[in-house]
C-alpha atoms as a PDB file:
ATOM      1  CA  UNK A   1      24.633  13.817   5.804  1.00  0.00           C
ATOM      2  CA  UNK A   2      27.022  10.966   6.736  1.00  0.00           C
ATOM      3  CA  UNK A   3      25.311   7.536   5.131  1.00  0.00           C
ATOM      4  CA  UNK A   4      28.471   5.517   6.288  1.00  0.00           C
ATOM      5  CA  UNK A   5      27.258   6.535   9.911  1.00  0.00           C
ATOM      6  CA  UNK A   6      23.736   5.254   9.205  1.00  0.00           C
ATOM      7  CA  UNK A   7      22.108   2.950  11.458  1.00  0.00           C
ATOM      8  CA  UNK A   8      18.852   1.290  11.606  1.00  0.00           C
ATOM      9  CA  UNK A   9      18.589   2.536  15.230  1.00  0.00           C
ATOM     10  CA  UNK A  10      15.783   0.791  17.360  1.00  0.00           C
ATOM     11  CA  UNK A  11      14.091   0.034  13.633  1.00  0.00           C
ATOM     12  CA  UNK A  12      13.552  -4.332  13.335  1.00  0.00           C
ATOM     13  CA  UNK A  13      12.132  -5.327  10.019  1.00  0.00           C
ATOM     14  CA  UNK A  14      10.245  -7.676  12.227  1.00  0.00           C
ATOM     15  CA  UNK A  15      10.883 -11.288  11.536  1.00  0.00           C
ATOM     16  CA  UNK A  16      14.162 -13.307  12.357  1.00  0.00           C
ATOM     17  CA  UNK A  17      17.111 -13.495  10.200  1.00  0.00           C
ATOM     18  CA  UNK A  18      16.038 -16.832   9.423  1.00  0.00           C
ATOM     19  CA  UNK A  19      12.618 -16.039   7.863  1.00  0.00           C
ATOM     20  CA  UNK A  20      13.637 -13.045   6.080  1.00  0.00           C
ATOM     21  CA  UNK A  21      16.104 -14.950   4.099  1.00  0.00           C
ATOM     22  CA  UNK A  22      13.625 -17.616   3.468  1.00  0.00           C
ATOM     23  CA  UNK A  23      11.873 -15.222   2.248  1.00  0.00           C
ATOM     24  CA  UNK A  24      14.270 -13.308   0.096  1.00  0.00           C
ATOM     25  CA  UNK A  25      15.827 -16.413  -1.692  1.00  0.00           C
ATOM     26  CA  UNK A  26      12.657 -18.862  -1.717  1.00  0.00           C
ATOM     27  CA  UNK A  27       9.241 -16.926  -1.148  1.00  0.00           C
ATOM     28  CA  UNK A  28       9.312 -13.820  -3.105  1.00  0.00           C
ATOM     29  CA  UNK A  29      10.753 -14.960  -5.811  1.00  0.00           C
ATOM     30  CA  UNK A  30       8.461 -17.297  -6.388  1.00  0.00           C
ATOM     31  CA  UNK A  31       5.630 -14.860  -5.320  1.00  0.00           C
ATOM     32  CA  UNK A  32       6.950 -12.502  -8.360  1.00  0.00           C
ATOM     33  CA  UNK A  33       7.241 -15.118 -10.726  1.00  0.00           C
ATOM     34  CA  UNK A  34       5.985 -13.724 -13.772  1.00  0.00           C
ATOM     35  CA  UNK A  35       5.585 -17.470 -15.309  1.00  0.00           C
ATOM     36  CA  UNK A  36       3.537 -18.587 -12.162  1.00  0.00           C
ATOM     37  CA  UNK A  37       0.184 -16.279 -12.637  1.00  0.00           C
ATOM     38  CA  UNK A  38      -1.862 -18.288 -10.339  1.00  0.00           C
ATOM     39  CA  UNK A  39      -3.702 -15.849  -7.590  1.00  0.00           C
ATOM     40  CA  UNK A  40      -4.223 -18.715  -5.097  1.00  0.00           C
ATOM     41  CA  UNK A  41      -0.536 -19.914  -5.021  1.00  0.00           C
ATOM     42  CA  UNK A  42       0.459 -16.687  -4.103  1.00  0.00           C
ATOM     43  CA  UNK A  43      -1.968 -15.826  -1.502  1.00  0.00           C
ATOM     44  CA  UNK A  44      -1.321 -18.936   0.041  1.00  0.00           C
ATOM     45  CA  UNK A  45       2.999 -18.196   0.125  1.00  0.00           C
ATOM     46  CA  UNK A  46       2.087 -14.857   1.438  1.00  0.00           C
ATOM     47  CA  UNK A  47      -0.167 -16.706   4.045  1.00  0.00           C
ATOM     48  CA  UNK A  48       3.026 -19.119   4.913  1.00  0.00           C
ATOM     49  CA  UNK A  49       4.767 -15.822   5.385  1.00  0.00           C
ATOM     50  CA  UNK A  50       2.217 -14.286   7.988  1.00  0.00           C
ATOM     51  CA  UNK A  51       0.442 -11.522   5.756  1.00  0.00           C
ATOM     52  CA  UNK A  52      -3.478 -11.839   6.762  1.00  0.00           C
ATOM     53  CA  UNK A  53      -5.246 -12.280   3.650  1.00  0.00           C
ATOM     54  CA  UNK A  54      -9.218 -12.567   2.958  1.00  0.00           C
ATOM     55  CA  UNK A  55     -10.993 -13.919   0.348  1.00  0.00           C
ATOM     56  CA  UNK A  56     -11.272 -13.704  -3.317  1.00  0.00           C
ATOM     57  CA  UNK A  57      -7.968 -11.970  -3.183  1.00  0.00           C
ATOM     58  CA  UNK A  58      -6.648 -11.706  -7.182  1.00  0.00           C
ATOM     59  CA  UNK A  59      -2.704 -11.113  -7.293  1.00  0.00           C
ATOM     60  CA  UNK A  60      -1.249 -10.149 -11.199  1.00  0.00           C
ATOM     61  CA  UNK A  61       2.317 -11.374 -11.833  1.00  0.00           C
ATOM     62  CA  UNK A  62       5.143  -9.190 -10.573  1.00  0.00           C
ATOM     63  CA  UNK A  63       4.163  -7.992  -7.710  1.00  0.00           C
ATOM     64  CA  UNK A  64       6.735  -7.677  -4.899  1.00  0.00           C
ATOM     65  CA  UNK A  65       6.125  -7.365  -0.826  1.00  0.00           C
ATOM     66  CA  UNK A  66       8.978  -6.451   0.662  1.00  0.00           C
ATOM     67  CA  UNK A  67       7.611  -8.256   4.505  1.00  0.00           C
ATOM     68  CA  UNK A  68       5.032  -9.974   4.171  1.00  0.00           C
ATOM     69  CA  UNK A  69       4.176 -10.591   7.833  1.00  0.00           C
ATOM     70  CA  UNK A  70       3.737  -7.003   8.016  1.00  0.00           C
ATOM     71  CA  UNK A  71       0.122  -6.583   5.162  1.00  0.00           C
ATOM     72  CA  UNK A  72      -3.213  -7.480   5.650  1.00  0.00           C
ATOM     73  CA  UNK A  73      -5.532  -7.613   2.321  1.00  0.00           C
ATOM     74  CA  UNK A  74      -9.299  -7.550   2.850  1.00  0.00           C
ATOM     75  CA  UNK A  75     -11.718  -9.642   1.248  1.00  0.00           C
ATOM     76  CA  UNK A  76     -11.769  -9.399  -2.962  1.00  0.00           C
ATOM     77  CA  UNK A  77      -8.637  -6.988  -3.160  1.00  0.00           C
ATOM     78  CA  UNK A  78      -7.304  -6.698  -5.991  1.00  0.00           C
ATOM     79  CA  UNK A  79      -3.336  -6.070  -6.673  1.00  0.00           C
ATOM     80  CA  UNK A  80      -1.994  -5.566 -10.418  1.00  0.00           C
ATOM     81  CA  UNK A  81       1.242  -6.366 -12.535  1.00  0.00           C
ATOM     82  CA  UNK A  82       4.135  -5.116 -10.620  1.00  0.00           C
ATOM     83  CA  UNK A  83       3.038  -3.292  -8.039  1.00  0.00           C
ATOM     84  CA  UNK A  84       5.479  -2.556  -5.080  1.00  0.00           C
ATOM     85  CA  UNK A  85       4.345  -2.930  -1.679  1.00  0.00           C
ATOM     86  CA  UNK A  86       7.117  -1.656  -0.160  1.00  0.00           C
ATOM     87  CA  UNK A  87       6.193  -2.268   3.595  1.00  0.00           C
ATOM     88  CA  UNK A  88       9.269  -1.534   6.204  1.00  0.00           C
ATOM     89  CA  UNK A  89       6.066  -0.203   8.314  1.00  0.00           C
ATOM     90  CA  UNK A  90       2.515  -2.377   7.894  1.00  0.00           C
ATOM     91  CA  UNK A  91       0.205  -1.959   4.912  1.00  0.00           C
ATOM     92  CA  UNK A  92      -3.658  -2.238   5.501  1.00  0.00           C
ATOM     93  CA  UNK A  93      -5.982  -2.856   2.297  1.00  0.00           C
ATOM     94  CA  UNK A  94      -9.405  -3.361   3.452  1.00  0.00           C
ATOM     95  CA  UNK A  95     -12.070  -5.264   1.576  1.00  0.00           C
ATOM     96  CA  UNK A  96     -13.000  -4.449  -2.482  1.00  0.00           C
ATOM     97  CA  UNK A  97      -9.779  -2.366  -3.318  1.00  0.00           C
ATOM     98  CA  UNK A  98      -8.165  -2.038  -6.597  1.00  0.00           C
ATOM     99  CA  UNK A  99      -4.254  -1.670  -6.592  1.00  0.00           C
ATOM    100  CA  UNK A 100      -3.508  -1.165 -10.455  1.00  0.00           C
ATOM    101  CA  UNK A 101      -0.401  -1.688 -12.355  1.00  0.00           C
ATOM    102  CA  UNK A 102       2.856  -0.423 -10.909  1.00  0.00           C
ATOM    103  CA  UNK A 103       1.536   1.484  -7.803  1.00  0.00           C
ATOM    104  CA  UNK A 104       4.043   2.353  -5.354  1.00  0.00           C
ATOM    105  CA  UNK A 105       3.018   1.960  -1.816  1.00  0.00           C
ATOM    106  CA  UNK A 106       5.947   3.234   0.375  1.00  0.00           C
ATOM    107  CA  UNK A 107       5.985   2.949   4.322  1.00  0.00           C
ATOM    108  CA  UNK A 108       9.626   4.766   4.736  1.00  0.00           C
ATOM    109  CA  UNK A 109      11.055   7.641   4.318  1.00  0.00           C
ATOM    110  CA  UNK A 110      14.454   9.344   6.064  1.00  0.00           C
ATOM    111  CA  UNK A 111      15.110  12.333   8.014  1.00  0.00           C
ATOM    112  CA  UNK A 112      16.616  14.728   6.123  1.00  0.00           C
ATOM    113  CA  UNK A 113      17.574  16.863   8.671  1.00  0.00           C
ATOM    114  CA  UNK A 114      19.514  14.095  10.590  1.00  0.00           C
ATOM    115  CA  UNK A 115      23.313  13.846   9.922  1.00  0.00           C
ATOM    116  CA  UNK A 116      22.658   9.916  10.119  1.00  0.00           C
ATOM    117  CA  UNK A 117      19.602   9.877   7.483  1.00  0.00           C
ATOM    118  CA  UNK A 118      17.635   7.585   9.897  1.00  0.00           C
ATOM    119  CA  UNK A 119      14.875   6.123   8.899  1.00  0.00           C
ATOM    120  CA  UNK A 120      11.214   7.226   9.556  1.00  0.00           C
ATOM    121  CA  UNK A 121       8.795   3.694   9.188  1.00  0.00           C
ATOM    122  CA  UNK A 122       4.797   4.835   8.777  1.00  0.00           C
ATOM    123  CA  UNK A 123       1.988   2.314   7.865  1.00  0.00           C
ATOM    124  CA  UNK A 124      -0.285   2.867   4.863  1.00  0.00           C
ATOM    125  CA  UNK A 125      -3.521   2.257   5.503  1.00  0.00           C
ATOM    126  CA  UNK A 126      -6.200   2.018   2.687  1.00  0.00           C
ATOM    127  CA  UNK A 127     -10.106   1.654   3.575  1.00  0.00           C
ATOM    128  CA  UNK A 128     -12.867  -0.212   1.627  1.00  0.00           C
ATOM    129  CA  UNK A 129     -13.709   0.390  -1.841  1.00  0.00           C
ATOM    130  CA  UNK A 130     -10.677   2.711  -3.058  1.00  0.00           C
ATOM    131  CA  UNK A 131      -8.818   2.219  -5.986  1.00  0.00           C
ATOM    132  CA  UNK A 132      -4.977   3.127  -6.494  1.00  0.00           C
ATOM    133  CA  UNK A 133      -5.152   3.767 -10.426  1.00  0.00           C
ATOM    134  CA  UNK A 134      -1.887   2.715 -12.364  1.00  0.00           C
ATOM    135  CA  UNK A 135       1.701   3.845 -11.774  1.00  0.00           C
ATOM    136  CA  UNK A 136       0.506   5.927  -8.701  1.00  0.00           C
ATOM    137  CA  UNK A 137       2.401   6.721  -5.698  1.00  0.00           C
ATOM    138  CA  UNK A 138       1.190   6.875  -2.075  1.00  0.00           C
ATOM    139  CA  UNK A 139       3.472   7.819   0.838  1.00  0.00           C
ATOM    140  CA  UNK A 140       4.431   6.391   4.299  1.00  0.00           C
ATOM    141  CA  UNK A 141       1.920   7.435   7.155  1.00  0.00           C
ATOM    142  CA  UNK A 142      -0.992   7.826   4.657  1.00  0.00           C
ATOM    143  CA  UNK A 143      -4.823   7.313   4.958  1.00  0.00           C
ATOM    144  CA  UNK A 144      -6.740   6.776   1.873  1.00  0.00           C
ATOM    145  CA  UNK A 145     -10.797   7.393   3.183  1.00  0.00           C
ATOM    146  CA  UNK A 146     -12.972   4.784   2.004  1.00  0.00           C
ATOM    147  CA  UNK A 147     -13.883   5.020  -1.340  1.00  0.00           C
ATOM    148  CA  UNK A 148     -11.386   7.254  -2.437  1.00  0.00           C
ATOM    149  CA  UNK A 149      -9.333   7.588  -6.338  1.00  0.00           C
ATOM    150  CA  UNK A 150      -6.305   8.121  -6.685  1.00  0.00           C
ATOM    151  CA  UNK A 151      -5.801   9.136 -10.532  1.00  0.00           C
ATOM    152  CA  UNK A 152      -3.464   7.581 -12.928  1.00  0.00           C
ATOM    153  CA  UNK A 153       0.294   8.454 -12.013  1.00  0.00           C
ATOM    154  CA  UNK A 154      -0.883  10.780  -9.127  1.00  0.00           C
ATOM    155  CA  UNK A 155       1.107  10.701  -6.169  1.00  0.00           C
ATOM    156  CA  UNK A 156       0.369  11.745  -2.246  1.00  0.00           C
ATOM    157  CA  UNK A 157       2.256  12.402   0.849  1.00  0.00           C
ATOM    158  CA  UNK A 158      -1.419  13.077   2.561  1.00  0.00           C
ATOM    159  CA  UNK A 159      -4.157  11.364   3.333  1.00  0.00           C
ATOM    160  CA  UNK A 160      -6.970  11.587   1.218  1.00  0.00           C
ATOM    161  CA  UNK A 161     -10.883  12.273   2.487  1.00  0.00           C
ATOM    162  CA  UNK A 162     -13.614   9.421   1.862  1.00  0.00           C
ATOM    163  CA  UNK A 163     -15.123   9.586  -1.757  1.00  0.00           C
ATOM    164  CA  UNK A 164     -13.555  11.937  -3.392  1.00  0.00           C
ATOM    165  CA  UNK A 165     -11.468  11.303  -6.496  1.00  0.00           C
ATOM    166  CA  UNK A 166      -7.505  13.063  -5.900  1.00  0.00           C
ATOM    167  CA  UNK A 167      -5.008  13.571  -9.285  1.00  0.00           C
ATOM    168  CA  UNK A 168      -1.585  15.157  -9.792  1.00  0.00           C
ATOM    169  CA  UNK A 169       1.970  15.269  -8.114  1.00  0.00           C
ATOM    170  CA  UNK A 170       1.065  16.362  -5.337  1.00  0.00           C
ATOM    171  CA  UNK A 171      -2.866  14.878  -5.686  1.00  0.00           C
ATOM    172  CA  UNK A 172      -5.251  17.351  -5.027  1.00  0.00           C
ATOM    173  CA  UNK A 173      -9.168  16.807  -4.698  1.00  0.00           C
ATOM    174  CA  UNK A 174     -10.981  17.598  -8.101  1.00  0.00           C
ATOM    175  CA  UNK A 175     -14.310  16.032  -7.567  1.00  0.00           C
ATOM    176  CA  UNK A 176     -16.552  13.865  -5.462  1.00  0.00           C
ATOM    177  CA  UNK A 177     -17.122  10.314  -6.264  1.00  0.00           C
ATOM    178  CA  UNK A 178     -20.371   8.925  -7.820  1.00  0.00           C
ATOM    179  CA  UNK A 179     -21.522   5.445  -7.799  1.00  0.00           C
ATOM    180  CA  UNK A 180     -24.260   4.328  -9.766  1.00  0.00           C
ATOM    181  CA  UNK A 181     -25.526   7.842 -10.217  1.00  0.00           C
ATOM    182  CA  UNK A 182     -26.034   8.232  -6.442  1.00  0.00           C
ATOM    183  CA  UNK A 183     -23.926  11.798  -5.416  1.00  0.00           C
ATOM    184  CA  UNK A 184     -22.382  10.792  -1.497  1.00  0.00           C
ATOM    185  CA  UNK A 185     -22.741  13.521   0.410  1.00  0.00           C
ATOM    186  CA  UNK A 186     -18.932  14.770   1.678  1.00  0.00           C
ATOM    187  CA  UNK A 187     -19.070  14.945   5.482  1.00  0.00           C
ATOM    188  CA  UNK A 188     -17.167  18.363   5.133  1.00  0.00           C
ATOM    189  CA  UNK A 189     -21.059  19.804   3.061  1.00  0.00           C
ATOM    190  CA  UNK A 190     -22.849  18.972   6.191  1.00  0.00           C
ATOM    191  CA  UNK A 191     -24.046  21.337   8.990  1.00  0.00           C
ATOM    192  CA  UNK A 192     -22.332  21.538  11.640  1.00  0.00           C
ATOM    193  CA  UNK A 193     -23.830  20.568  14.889  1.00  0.00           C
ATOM    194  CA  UNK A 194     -23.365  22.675  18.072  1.00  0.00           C
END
């Protein structure tokens, strides 16, 4: 490959110049002030910034947002020390999910086969009730179902299915999720209907 040849192509991070340095030298530093732990501070900078927040959202120190007018956080999301929301292409958190400490969520990859390395931009979209354990990674393009685990440290490149609980580099499934001693049924156990 040929990285003094790369180009951003048609790619726009999706703000003007203007904003992103705003951001860059004003907003997320303050935003990943470790010394400024207040949650509603920093969902009101990342509101300034045009990220669509909900309510009852609880940011730890630390965490960095690379744009925020490209994430939306659902009601009562939670988002833990040091995270990285590393969002060239939008993130989606819906309502009652658990980031933990140091995830990686990562919305770009490169073409490896392309002489120019270009860069390949896919949202992350995670649905209600998941949790992200600690120091996990979860690739650009993917779905987590709702309800879903990602283990401690795991990482994916794939989405995941709806309540079931994923570990390991890559994650695989390794059981279904119970809450409050109810068993949800996996739509893959049911019949299928002709």
């Amino acid at each position: 490959m040929r990285l003094d040849q790369y180009t951003l192509g048609n790619y726009t991070p999706g703000a003007p110049l203007w904003k992103q340095l705003l951001w860059y030298f004003l907003g997320e530093p303050l935003f990943r002030a470790h010394w400024l732990p207040v949650s509603t501070f920093k969902v009101l900078l990342l509101r300034l910034f045009g990220a669509k927040i909900g309510q009852q959202v609880r940011i730890k120190p630390g965490v960095r947002v690379k744009f925020p007018w490209r994430l939306t956080l659902g009601d009562y999301t939670w988002i833990g020390e040091n995270a990285w929301l590393d969002n060239v292409a939008p993130i989606t958190i819906e309502n009652h999910v658990c980031i933990s400490q140091d995830v990686y969520l990562c919305t770009g990859n490169h073409d490896w086969r392309d002489p120019h390395f270009k860069l390949i931009p896919a949202a992350i979209y995670i649905a209600e009730g998941s949790w992200i354990a600690a120091r996990a990674v979860v690739g650009p393009g993917v779905t987590i179902g709702k309800g879903a685990v990602l283990a401690l440290g795991s990482v994916t490149g794939r989405s995941l299915e709806p309540m079931t609980i994923y570990a390991g580099n890559p994650a695989q499934p390794i059981k279904q999720r119970v809450i409050s001693g109810t068993l949800v049924i996996h739509p893959h156990d049911l019949p299928k209907i002709h």
